[in-house]
PDB file of N, CA and C in Angstrom:
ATOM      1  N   UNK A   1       3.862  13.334  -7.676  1.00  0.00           N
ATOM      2  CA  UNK A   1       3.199  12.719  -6.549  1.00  0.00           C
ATOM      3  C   UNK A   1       3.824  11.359  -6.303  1.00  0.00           C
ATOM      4  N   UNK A   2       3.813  11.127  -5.067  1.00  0.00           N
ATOM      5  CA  UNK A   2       4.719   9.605  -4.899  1.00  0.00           C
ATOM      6  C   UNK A   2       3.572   8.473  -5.080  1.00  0.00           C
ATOM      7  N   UNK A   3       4.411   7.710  -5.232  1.00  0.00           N
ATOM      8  CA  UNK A   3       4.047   5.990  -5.413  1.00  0.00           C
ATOM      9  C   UNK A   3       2.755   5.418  -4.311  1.00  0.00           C
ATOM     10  N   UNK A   4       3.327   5.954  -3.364  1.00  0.00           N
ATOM     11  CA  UNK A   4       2.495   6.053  -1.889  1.00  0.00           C
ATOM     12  C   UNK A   4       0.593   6.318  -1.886  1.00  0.00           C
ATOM     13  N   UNK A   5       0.658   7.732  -2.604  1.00  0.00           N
ATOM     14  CA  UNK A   5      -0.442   8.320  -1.971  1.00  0.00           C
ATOM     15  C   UNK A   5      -1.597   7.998  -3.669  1.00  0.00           C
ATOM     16  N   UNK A   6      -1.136   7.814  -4.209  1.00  0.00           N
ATOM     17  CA  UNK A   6      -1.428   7.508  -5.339  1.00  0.00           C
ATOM     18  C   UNK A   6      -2.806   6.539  -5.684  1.00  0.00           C
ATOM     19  N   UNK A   7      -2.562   5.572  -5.255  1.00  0.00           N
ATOM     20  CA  UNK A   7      -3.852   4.458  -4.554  1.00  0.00           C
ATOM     21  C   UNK A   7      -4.902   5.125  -4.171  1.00  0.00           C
ATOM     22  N   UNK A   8      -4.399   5.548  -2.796  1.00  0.00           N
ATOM     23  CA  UNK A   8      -5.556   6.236  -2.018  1.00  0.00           C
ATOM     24  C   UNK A   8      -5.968   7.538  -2.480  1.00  0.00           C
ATOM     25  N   UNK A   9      -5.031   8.421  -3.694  1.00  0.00           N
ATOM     26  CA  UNK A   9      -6.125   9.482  -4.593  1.00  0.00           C
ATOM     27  C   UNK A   9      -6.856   8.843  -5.645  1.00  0.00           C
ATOM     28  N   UNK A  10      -6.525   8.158  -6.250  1.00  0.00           N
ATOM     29  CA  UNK A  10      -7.376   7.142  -7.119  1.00  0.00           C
ATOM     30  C   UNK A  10      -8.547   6.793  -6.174  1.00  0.00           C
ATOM     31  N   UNK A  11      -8.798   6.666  -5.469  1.00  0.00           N
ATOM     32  CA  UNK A  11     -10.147   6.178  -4.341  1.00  0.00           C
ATOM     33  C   UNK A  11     -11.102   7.116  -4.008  1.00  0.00           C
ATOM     34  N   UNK A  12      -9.781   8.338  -3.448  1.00  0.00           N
ATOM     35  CA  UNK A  12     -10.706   9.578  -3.100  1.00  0.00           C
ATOM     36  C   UNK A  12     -11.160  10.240  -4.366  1.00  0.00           C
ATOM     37  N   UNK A  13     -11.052   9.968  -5.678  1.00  0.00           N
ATOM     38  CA  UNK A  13     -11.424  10.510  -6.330  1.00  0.00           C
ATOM     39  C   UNK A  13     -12.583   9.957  -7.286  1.00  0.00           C
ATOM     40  N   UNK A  14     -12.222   8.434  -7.128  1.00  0.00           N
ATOM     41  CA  UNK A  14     -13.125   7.807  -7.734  1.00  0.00           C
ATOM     42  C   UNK A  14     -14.846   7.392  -6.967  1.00  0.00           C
ATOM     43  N   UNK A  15     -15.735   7.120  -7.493  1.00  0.00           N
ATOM     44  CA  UNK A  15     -17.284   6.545  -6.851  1.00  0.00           C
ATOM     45  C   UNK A  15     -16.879   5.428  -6.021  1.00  0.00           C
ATOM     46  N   UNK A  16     -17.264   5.020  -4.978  1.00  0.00           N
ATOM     47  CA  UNK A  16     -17.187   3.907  -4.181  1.00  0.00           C
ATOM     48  C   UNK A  16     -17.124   2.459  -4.795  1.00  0.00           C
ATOM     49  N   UNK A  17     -18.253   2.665  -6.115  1.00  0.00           N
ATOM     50  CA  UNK A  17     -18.371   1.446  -6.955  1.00  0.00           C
ATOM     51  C   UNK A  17     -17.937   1.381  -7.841  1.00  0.00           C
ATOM     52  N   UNK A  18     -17.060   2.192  -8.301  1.00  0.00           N
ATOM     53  CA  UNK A  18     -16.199   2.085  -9.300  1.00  0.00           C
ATOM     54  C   UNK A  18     -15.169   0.972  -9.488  1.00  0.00           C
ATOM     55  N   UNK A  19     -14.107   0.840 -10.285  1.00  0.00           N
ATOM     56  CA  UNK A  19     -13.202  -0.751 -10.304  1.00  0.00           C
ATOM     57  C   UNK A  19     -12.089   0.656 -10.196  1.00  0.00           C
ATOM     58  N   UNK A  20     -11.184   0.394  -9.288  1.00  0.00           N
ATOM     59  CA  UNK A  20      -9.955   0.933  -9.096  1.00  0.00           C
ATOM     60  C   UNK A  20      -9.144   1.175  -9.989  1.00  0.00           C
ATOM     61  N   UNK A  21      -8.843  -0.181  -9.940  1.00  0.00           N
ATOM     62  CA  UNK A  21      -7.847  -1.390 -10.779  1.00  0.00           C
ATOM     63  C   UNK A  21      -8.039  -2.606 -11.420  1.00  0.00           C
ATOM     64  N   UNK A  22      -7.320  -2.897 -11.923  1.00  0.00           N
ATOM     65  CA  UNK A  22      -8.043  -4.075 -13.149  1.00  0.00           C
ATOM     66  C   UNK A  22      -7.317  -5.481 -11.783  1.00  0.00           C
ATOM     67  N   UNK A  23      -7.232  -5.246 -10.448  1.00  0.00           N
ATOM     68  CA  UNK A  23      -6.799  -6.478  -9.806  1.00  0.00           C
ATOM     69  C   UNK A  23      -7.935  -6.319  -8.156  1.00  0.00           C
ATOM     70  N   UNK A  24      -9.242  -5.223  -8.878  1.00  0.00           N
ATOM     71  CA  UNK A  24      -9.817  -4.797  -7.615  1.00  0.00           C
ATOM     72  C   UNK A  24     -10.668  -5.440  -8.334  1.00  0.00           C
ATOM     73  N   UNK A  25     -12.089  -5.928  -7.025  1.00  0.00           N
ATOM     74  CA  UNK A  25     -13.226  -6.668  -7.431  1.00  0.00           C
ATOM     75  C   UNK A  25     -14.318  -5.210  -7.680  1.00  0.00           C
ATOM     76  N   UNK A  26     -15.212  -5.591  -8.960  1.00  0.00           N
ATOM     77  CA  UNK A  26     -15.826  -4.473  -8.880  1.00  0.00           C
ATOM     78  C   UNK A  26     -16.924  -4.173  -8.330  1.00  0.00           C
ATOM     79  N   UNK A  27     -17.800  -3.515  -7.290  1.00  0.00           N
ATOM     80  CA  UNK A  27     -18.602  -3.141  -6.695  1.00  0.00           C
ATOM     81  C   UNK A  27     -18.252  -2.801  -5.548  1.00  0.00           C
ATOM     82  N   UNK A  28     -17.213  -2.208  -5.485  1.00  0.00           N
ATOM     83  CA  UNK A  28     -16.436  -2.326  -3.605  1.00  0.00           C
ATOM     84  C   UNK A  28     -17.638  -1.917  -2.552  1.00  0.00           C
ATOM     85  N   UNK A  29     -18.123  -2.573  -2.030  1.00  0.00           N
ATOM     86  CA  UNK A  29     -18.782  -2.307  -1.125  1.00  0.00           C
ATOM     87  C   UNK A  29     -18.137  -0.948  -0.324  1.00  0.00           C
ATOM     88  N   UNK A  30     -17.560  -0.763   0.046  1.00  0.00           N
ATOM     89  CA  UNK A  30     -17.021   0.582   1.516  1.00  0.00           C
ATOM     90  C   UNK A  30     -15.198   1.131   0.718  1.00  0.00           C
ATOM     91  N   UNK A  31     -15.975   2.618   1.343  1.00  0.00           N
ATOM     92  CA  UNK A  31     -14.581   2.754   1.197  1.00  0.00           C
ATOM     93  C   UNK A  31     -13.214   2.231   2.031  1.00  0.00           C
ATOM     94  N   UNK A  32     -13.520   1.685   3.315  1.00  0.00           N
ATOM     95  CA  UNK A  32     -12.970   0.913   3.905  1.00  0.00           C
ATOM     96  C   UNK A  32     -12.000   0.089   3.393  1.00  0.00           C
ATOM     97  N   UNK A  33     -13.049  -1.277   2.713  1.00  0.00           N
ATOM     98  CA  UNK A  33     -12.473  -2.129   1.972  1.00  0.00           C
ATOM     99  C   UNK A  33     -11.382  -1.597   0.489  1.00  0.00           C
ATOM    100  N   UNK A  34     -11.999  -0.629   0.172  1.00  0.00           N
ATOM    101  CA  UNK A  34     -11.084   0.034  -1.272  1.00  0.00           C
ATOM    102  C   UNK A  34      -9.600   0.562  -0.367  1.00  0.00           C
ATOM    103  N   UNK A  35      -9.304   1.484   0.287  1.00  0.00           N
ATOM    104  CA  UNK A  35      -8.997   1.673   1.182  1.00  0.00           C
ATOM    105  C   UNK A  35      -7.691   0.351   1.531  1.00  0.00           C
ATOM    106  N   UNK A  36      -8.522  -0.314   1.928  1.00  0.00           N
ATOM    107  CA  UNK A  36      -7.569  -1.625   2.630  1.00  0.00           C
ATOM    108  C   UNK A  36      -7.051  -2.292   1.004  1.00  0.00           C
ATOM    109  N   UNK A  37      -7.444  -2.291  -0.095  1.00  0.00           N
ATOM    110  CA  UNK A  37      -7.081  -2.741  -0.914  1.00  0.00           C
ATOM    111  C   UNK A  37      -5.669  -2.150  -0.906  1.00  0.00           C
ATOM    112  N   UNK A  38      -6.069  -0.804  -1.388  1.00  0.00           N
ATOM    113  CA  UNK A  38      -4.958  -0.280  -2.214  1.00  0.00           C
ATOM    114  C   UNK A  38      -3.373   0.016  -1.204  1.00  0.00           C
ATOM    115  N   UNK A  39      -3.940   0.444  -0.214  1.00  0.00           N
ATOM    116  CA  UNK A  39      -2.727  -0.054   0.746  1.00  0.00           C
ATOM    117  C   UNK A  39      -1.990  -1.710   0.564  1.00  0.00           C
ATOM    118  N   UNK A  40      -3.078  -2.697   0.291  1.00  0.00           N
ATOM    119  CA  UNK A  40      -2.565  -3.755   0.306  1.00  0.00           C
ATOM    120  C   UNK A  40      -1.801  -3.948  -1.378  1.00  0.00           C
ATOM    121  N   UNK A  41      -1.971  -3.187  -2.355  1.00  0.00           N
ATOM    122  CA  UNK A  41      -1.486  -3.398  -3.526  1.00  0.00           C
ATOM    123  C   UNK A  41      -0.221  -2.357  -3.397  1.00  0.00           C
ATOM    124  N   UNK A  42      -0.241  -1.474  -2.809  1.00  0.00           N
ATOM    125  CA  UNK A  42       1.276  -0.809  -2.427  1.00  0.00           C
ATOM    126  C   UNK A  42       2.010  -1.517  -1.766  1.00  0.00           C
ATOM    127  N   UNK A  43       1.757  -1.960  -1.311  1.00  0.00           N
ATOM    128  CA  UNK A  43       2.605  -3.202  -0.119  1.00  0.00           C
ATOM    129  C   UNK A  43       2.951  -4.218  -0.809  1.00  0.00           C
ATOM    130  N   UNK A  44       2.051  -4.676  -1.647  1.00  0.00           N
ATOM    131  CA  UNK A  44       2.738  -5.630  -2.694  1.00  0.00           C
ATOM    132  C   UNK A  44       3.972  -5.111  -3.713  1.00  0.00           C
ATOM    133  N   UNK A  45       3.277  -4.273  -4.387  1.00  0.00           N
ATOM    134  CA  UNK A  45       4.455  -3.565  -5.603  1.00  0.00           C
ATOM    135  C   UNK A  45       5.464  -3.283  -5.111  1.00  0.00           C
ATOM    136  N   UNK A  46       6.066  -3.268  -3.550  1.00  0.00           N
ATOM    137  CA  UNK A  46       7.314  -2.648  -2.918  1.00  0.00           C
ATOM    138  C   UNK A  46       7.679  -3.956  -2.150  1.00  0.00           C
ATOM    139  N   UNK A  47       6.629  -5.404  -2.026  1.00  0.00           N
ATOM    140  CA  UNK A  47       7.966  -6.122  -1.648  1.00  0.00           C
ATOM    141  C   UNK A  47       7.781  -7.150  -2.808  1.00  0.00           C
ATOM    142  N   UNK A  48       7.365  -6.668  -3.880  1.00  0.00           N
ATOM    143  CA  UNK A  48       7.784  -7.137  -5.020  1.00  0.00           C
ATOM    144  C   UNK A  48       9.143  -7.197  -5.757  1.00  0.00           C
ATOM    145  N   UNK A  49       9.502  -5.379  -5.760  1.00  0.00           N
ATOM    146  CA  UNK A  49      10.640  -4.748  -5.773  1.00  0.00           C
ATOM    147  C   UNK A  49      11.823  -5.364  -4.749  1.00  0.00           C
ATOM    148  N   UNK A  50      11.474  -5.404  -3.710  1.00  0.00           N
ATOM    149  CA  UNK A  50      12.671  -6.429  -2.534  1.00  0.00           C
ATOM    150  C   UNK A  50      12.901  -7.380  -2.552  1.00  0.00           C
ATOM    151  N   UNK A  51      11.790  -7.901  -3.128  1.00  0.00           N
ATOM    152  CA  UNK A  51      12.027  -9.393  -3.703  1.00  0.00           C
ATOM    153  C   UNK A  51      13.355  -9.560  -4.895  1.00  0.00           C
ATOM    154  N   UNK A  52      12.929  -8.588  -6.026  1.00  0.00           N
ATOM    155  CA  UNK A  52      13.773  -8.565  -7.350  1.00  0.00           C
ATOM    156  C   UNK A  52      15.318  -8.099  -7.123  1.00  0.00           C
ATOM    157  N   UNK A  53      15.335  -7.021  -5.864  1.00  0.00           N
ATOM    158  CA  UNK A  53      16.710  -6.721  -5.387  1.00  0.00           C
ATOM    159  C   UNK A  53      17.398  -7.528  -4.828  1.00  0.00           C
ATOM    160  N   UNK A  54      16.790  -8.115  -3.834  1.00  0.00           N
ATOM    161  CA  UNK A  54      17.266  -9.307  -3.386  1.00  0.00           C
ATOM    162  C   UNK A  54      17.920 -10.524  -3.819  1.00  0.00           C
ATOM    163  N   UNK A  55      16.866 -10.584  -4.777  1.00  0.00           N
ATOM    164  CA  UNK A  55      17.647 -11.587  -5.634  1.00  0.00           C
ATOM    165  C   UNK A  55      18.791 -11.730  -6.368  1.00  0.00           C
ATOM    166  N   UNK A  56      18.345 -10.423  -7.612  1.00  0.00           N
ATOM    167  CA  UNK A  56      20.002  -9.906  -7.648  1.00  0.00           C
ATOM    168  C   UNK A  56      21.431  -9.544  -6.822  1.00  0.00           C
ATOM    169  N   UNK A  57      21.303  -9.179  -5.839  1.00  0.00           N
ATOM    170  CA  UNK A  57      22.120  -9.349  -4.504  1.00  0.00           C
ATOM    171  C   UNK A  57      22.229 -10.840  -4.427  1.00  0.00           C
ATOM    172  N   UNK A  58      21.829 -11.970  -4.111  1.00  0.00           N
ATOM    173  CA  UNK A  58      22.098 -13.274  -4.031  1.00  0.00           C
ATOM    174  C   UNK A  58      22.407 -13.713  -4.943  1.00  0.00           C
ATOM    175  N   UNK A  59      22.295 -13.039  -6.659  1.00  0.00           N
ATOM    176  CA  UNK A  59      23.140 -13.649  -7.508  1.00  0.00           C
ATOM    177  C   UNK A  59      24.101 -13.265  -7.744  1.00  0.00           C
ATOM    178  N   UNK A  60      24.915 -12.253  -6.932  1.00  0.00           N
ATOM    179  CA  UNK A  60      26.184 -11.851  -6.985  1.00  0.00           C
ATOM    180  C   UNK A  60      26.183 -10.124  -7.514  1.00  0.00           C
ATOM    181  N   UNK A  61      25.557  -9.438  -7.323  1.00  0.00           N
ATOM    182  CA  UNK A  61      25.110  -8.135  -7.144  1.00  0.00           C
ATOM    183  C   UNK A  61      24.977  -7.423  -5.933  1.00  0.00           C
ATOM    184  N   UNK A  62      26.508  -7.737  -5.063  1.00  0.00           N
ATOM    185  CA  UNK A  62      26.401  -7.655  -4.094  1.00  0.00           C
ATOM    186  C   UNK A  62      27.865  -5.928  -3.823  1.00  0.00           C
ATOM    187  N   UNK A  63      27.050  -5.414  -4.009  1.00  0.00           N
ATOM    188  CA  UNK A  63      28.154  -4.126  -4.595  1.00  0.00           C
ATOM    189  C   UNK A  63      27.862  -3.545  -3.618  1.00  0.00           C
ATOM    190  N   UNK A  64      28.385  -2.372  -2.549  1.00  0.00           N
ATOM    191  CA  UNK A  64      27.803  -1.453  -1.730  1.00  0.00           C
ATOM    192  C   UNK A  64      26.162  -0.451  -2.163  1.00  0.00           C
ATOM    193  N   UNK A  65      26.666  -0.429  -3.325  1.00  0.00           N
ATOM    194  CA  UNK A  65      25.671   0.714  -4.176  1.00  0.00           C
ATOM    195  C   UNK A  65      24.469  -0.699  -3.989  1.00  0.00           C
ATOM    196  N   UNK A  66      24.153  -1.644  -4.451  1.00  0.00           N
ATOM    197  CA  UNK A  66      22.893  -2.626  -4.189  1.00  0.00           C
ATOM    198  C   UNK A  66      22.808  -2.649  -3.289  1.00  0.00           C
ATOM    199  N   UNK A  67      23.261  -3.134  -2.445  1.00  0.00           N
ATOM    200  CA  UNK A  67      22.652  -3.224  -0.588  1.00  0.00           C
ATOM    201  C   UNK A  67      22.602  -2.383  -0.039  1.00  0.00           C
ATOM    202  N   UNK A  68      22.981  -1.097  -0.288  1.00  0.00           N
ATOM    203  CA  UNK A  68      22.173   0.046   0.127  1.00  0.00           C
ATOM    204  C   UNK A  68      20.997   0.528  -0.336  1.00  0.00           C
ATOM    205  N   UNK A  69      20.636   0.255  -1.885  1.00  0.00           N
ATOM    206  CA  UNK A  69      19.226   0.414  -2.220  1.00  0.00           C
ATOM    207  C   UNK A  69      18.277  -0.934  -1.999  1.00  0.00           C
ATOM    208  N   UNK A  70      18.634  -2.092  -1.700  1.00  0.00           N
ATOM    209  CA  UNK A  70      18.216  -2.900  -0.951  1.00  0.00           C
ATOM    210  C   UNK A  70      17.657  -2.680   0.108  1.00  0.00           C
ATOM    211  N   UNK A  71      18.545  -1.839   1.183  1.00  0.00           N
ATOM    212  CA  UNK A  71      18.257  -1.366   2.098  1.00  0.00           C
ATOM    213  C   UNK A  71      17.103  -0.211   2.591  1.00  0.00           C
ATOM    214  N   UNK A  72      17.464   0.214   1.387  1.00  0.00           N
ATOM    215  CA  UNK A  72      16.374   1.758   1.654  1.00  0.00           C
ATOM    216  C   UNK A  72      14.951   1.361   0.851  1.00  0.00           C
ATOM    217  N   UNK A  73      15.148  -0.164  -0.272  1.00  0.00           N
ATOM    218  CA  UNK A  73      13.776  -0.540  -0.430  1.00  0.00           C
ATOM    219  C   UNK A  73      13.221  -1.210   0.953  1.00  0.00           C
ATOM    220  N   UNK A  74      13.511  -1.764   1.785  1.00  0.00           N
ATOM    221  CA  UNK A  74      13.155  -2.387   2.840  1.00  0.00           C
ATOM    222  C   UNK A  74      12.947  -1.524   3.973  1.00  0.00           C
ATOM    223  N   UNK A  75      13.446  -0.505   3.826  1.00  0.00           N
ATOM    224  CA  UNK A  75      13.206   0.551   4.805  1.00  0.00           C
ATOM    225  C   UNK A  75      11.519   1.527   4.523  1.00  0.00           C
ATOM    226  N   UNK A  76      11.673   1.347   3.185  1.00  0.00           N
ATOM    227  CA  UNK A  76      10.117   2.208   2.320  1.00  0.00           C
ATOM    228  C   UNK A  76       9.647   1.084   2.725  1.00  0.00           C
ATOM    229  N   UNK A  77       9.691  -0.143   3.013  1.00  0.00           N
ATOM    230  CA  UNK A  77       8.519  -1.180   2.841  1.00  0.00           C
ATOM    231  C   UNK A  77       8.232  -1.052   4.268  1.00  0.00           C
ATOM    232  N   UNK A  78       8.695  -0.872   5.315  1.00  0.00           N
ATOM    233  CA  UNK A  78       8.241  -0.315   7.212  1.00  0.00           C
ATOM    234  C   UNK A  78       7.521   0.815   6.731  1.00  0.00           C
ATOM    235  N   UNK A  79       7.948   1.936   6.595  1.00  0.00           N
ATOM    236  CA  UNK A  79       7.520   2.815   6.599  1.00  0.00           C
ATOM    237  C   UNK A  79       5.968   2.598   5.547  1.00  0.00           C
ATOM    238  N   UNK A  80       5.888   2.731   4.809  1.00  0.00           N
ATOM    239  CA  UNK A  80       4.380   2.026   4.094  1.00  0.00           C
ATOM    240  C   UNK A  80       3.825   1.245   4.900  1.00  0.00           C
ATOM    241  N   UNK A  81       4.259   0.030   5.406  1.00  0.00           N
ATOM    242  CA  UNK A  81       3.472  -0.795   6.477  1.00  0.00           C
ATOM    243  C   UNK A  81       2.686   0.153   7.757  1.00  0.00           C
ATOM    244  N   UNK A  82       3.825   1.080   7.971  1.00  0.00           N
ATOM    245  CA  UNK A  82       3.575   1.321   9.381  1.00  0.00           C
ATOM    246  C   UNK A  82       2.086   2.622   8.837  1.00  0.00           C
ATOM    247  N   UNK A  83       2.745   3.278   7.779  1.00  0.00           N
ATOM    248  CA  UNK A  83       1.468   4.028   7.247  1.00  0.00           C
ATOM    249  C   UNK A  83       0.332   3.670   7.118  1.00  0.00           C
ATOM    250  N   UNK A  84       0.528   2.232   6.837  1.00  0.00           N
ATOM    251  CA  UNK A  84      -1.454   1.396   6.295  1.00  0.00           C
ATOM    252  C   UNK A  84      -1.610   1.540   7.998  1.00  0.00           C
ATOM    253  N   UNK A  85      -1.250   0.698   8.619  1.00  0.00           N
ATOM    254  CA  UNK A  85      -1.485   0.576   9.609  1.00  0.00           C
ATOM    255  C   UNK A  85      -2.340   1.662  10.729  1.00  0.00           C
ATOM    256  N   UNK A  86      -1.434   3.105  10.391  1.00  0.00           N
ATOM    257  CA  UNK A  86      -2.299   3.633  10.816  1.00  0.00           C
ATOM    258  C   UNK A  86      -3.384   4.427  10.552  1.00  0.00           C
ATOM    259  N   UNK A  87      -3.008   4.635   8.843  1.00  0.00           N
ATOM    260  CA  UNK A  87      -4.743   5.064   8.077  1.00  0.00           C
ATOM    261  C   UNK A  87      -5.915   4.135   8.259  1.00  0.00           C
ATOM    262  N   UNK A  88      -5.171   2.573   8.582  1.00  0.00           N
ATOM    263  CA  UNK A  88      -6.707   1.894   8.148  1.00  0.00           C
ATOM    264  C   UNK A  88      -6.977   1.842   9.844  1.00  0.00           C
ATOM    265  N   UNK A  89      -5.956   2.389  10.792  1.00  0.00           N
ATOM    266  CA  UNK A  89      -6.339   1.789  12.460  1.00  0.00           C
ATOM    267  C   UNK A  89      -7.558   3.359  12.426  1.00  0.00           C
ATOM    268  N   UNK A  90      -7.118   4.624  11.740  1.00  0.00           N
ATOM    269  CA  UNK A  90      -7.563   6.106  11.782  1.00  0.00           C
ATOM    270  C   UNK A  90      -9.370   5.802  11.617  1.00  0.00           C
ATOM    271  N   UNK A  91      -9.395   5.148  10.142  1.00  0.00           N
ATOM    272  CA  UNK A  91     -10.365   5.005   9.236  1.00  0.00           C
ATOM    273  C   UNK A  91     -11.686   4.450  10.107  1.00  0.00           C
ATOM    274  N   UNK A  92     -11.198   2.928  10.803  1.00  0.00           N
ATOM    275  CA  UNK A  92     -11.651   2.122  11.300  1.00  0.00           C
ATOM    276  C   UNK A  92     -12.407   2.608  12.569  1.00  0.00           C
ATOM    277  N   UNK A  93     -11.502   3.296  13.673  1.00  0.00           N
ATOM    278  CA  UNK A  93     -11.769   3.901  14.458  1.00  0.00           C
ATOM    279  C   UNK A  93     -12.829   5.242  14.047  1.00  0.00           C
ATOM    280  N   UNK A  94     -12.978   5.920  12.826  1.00  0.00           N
ATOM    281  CA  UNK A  94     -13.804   6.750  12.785  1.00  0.00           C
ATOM    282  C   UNK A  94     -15.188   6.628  11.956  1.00  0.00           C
ATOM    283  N   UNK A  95     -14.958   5.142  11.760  1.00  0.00           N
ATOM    284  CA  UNK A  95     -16.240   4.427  11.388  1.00  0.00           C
ATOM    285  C   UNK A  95     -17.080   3.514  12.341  1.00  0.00           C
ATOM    286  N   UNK A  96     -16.251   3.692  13.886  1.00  0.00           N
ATOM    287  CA  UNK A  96     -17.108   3.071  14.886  1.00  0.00           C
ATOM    288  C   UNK A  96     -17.568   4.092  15.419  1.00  0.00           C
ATOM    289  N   UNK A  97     -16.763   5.095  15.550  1.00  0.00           N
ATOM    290  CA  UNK A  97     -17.286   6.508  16.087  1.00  0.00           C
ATOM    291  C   UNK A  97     -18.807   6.712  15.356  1.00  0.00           C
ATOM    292  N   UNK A  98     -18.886   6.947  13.992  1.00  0.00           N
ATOM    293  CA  UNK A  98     -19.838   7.133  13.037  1.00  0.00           C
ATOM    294  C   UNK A  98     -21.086   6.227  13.667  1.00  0.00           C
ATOM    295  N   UNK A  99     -20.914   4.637  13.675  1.00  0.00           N
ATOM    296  CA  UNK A  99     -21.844   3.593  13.616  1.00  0.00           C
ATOM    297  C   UNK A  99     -22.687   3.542  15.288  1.00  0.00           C
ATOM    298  N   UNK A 100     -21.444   4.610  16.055  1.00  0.00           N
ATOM    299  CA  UNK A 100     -21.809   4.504  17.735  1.00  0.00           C
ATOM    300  C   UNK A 100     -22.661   5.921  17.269  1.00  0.00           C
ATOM    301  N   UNK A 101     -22.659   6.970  17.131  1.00  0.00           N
ATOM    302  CA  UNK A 101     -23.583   8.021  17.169  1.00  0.00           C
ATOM    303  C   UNK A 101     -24.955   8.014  16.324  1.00  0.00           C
ATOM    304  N   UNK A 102     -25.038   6.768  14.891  1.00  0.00           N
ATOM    305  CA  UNK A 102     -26.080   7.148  14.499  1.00  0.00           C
ATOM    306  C   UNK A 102     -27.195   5.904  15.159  1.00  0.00           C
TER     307      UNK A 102
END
């Protein structure tokens, strides 16, 4: 299973009030907020990683083979962005839907 979806099965699998992660607050109010976490802790761990490539590339690790996985880490880091973006725009939207019918 990828790196990706991983978070958000940890969520769907866990109680709402459960602690995720030892960097989540515990009582999560909504799955919403859990949700927006763990997207936001994938997003970290991958421009964490761009960060560390990067660097090495600026210290002279500047080989074709690095700046192409440079590249394709920065390319996973859009693509993840653009993913939160639209699970939590999906989520959001079907929790006004929810809050407008009851």
């Amino acid at each position: 299973m990828s790196n990706i979806t991983n978070p958000l099965l940890q969520i769907a699998l866990a109680p709402v009030t459960s602690q995720i992660d030892s960097t989540a607050k515990k009582g999560t109010s909504s799955f919403f907020e859990a949700m927006s976490r763990a997207w936001g802790d994938a997003l970290d761990k991958q421009a964490a990683l761009i960060t560390e490539k990067s660097e090495a590339v600026s210290a002279g690790d500047d080989t074709p083979g690095a700046i192409t996985e440079l590249s394709a880490l920065s390319m996973r880091f859009g693509f993840e962005a653009s993913a939160s973006h639209t699970a939590t725009s999906a989520v959001s939207e079907g929790l006004s839907t929810v809050s407008r019918k009851q």
